[in-house]
C-alpha atoms as a PDB file:
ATOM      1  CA  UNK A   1      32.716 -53.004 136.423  1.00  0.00           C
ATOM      2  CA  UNK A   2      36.368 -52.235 136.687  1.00  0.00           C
ATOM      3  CA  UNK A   3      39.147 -50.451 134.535  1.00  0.00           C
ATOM      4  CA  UNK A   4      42.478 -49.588 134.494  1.00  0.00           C
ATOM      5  CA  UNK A   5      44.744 -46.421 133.540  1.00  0.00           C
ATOM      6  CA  UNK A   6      48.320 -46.151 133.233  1.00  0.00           C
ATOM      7  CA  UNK A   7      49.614 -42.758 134.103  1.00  0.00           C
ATOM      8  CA  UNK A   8      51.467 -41.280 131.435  1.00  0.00           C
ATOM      9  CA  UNK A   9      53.919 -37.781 131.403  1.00  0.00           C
ATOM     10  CA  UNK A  10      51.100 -36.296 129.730  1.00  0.00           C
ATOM     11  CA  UNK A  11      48.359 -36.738 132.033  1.00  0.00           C
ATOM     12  CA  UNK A  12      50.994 -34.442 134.828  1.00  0.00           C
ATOM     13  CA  UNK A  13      50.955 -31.060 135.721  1.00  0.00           C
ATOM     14  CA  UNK A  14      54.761 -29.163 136.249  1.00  0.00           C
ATOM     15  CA  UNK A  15      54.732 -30.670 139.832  1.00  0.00           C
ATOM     16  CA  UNK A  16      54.966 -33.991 138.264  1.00  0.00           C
ATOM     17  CA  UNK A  17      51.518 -35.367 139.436  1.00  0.00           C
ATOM     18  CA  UNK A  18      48.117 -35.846 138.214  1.00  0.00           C
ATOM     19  CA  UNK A  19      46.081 -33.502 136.825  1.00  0.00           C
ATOM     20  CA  UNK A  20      42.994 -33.591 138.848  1.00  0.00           C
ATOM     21  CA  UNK A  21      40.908 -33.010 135.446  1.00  0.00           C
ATOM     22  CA  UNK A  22      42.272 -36.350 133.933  1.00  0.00           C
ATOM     23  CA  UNK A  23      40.978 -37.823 137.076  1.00  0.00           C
ATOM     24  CA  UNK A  24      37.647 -36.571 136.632  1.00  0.00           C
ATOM     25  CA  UNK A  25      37.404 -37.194 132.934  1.00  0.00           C
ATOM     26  CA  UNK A  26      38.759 -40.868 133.573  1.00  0.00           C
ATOM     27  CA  UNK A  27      35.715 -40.825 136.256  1.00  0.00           C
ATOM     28  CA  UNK A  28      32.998 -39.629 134.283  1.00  0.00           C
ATOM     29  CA  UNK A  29      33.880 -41.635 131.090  1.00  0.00           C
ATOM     30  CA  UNK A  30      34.203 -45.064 132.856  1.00  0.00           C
ATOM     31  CA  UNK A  31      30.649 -44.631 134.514  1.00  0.00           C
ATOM     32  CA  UNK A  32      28.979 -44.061 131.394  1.00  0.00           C
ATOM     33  CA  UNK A  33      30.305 -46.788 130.134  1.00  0.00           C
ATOM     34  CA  UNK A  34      28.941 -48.672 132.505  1.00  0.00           C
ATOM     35  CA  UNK A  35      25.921 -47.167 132.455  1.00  0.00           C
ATOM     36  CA  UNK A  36      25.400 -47.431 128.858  1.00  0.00           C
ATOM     37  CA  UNK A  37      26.280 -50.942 128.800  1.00  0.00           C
ATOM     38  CA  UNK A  38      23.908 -51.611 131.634  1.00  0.00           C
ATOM     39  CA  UNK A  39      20.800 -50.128 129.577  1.00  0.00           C
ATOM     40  CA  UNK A  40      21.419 -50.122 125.693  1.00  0.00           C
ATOM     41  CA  UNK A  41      20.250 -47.469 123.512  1.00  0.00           C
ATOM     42  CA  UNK A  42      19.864 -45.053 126.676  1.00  0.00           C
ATOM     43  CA  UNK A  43      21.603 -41.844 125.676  1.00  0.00           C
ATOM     44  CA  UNK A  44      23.070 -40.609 129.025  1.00  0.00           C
ATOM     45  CA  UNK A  45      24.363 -37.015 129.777  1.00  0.00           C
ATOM     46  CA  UNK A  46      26.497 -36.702 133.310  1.00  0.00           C
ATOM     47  CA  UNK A  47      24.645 -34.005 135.784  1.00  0.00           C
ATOM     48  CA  UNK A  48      26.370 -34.283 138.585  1.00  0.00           C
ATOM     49  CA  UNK A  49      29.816 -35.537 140.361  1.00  0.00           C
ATOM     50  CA  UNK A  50      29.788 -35.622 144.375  1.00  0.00           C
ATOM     51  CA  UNK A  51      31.938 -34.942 146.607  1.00  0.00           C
ATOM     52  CA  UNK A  52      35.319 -34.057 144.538  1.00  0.00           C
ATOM     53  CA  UNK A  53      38.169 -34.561 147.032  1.00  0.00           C
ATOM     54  CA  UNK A  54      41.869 -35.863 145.921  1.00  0.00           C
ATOM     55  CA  UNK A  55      42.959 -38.174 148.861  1.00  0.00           C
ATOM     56  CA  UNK A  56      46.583 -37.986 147.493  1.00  0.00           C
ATOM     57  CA  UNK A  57      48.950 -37.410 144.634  1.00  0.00           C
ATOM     58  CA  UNK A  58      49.441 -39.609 141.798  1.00  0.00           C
ATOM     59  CA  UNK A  59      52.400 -40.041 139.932  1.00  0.00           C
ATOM     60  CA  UNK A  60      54.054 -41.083 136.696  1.00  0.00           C
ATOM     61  CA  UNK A  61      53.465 -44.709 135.938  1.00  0.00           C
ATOM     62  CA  UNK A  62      50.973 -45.387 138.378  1.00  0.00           C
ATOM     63  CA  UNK A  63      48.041 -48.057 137.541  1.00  0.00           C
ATOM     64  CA  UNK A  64      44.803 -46.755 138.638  1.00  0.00           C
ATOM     65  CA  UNK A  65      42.063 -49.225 139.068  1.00  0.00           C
ATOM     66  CA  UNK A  66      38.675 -47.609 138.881  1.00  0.00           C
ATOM     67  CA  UNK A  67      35.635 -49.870 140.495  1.00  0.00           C
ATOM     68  CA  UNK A  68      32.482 -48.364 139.152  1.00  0.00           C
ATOM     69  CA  UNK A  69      28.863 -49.723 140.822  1.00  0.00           C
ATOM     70  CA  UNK A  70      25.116 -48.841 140.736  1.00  0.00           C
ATOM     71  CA  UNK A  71      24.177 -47.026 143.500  1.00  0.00           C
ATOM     72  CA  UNK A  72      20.524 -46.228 142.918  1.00  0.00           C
ATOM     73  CA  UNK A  73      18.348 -45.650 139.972  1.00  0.00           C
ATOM     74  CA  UNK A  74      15.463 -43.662 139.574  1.00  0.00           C
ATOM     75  CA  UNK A  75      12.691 -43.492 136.897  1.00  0.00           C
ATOM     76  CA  UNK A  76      15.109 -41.173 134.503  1.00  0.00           C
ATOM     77  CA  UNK A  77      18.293 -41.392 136.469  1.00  0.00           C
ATOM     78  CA  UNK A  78      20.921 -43.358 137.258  1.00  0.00           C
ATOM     79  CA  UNK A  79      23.885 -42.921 140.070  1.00  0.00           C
ATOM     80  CA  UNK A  80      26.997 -45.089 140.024  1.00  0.00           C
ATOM     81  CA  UNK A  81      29.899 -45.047 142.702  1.00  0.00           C
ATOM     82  CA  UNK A  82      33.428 -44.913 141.664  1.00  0.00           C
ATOM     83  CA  UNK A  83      36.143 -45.402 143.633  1.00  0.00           C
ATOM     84  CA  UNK A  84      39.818 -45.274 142.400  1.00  0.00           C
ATOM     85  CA  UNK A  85      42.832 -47.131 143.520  1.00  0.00           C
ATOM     86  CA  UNK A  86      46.382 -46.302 142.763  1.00  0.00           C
ATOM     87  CA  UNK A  87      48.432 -49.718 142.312  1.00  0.00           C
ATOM     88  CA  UNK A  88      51.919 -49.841 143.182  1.00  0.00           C
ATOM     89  CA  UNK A  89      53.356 -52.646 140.764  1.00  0.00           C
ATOM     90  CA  UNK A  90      56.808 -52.940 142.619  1.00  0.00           C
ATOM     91  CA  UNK A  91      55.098 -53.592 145.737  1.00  0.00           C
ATOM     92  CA  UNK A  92      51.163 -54.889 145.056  1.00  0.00           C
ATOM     93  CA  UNK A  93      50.442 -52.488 147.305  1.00  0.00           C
ATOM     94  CA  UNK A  94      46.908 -50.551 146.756  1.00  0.00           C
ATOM     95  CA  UNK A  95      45.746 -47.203 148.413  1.00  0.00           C
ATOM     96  CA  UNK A  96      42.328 -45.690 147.799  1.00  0.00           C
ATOM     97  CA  UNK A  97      42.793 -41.665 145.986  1.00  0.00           C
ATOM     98  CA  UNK A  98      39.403 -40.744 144.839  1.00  0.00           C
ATOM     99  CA  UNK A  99      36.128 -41.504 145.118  1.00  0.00           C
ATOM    100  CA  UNK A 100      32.879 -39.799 143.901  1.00  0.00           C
ATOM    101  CA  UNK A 101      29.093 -40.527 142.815  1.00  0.00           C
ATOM    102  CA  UNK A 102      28.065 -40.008 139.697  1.00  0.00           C
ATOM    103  CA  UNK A 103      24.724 -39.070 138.298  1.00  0.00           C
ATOM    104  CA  UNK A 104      23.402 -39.327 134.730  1.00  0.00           C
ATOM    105  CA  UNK A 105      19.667 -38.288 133.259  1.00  0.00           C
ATOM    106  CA  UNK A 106      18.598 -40.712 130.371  1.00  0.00           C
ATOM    107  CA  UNK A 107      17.619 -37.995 127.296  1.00  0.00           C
ATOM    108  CA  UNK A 108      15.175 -38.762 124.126  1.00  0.00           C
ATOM    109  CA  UNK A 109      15.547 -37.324 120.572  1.00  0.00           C
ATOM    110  CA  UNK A 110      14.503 -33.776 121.476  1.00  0.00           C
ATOM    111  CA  UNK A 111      17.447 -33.535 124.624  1.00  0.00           C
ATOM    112  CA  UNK A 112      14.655 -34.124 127.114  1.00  0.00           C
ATOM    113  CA  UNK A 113      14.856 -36.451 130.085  1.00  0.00           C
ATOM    114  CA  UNK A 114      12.605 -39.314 129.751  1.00  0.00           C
ATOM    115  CA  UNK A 115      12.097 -42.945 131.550  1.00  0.00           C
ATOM    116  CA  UNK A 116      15.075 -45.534 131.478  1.00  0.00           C
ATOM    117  CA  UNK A 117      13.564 -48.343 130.177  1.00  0.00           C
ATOM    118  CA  UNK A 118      13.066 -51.435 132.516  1.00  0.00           C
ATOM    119  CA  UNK A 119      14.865 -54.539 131.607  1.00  0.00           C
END
């Protein structure tokens, strides 16, 4: 699955670049998407993010792409990669700035981790 972001003023810190939390939040958001559209009715909670490292800053008006894929599933959890591209529209030009894994636990009614169900 992929999706984009256009960097506003109000995603930057003073220094006039990203705010690694809007990153992460960006991050965590699109993989549950895709996680929840990959199993329906699942009701996914994040519970853990790998390996947070900014590879560079990101500025005003930048397009970030953000390619999110199954890594691995378990019986009640599911781990997606995401890796993030900034897109330079002037030039085409991409450069990789983030990437993590992300894992989610699949919770019933009473906030207790239980199977995903097969397909």
């Amino acid at each position: 699955m992929e999706q984009h972001k256009l960097v506003l003023p109000e995603h930057l810190n003073h220094y006039g670049y990203l705010f690694g939390g809007n990153m992460l939040k960006w991050v965590d958001e699109y993989a549950w998407i895709a996680a929840s559209l990959e199993h329906p009715g699942c009701k996914f909670v994040t519970i853990g993010m790998d390996g947070v490292e900014f590879r560079r800053g990101v500025s005003k008006g930048t397009i970030l792409r953000f390619v999110i894929e199954k890594a691995e599933q378990g019986s009640t959890s599911i781990r997606y990669t995401v890796k993030v591209f900034a897109d330079d529209i002037e030039t085409g030009r991409e450069e990789n700035v983030f990437s993590t894994h992300v894992t989610f636990v699949c919770l019933g009614d009473e906030g207790k981790k239980i199977p995903i169900p097969c397909d």
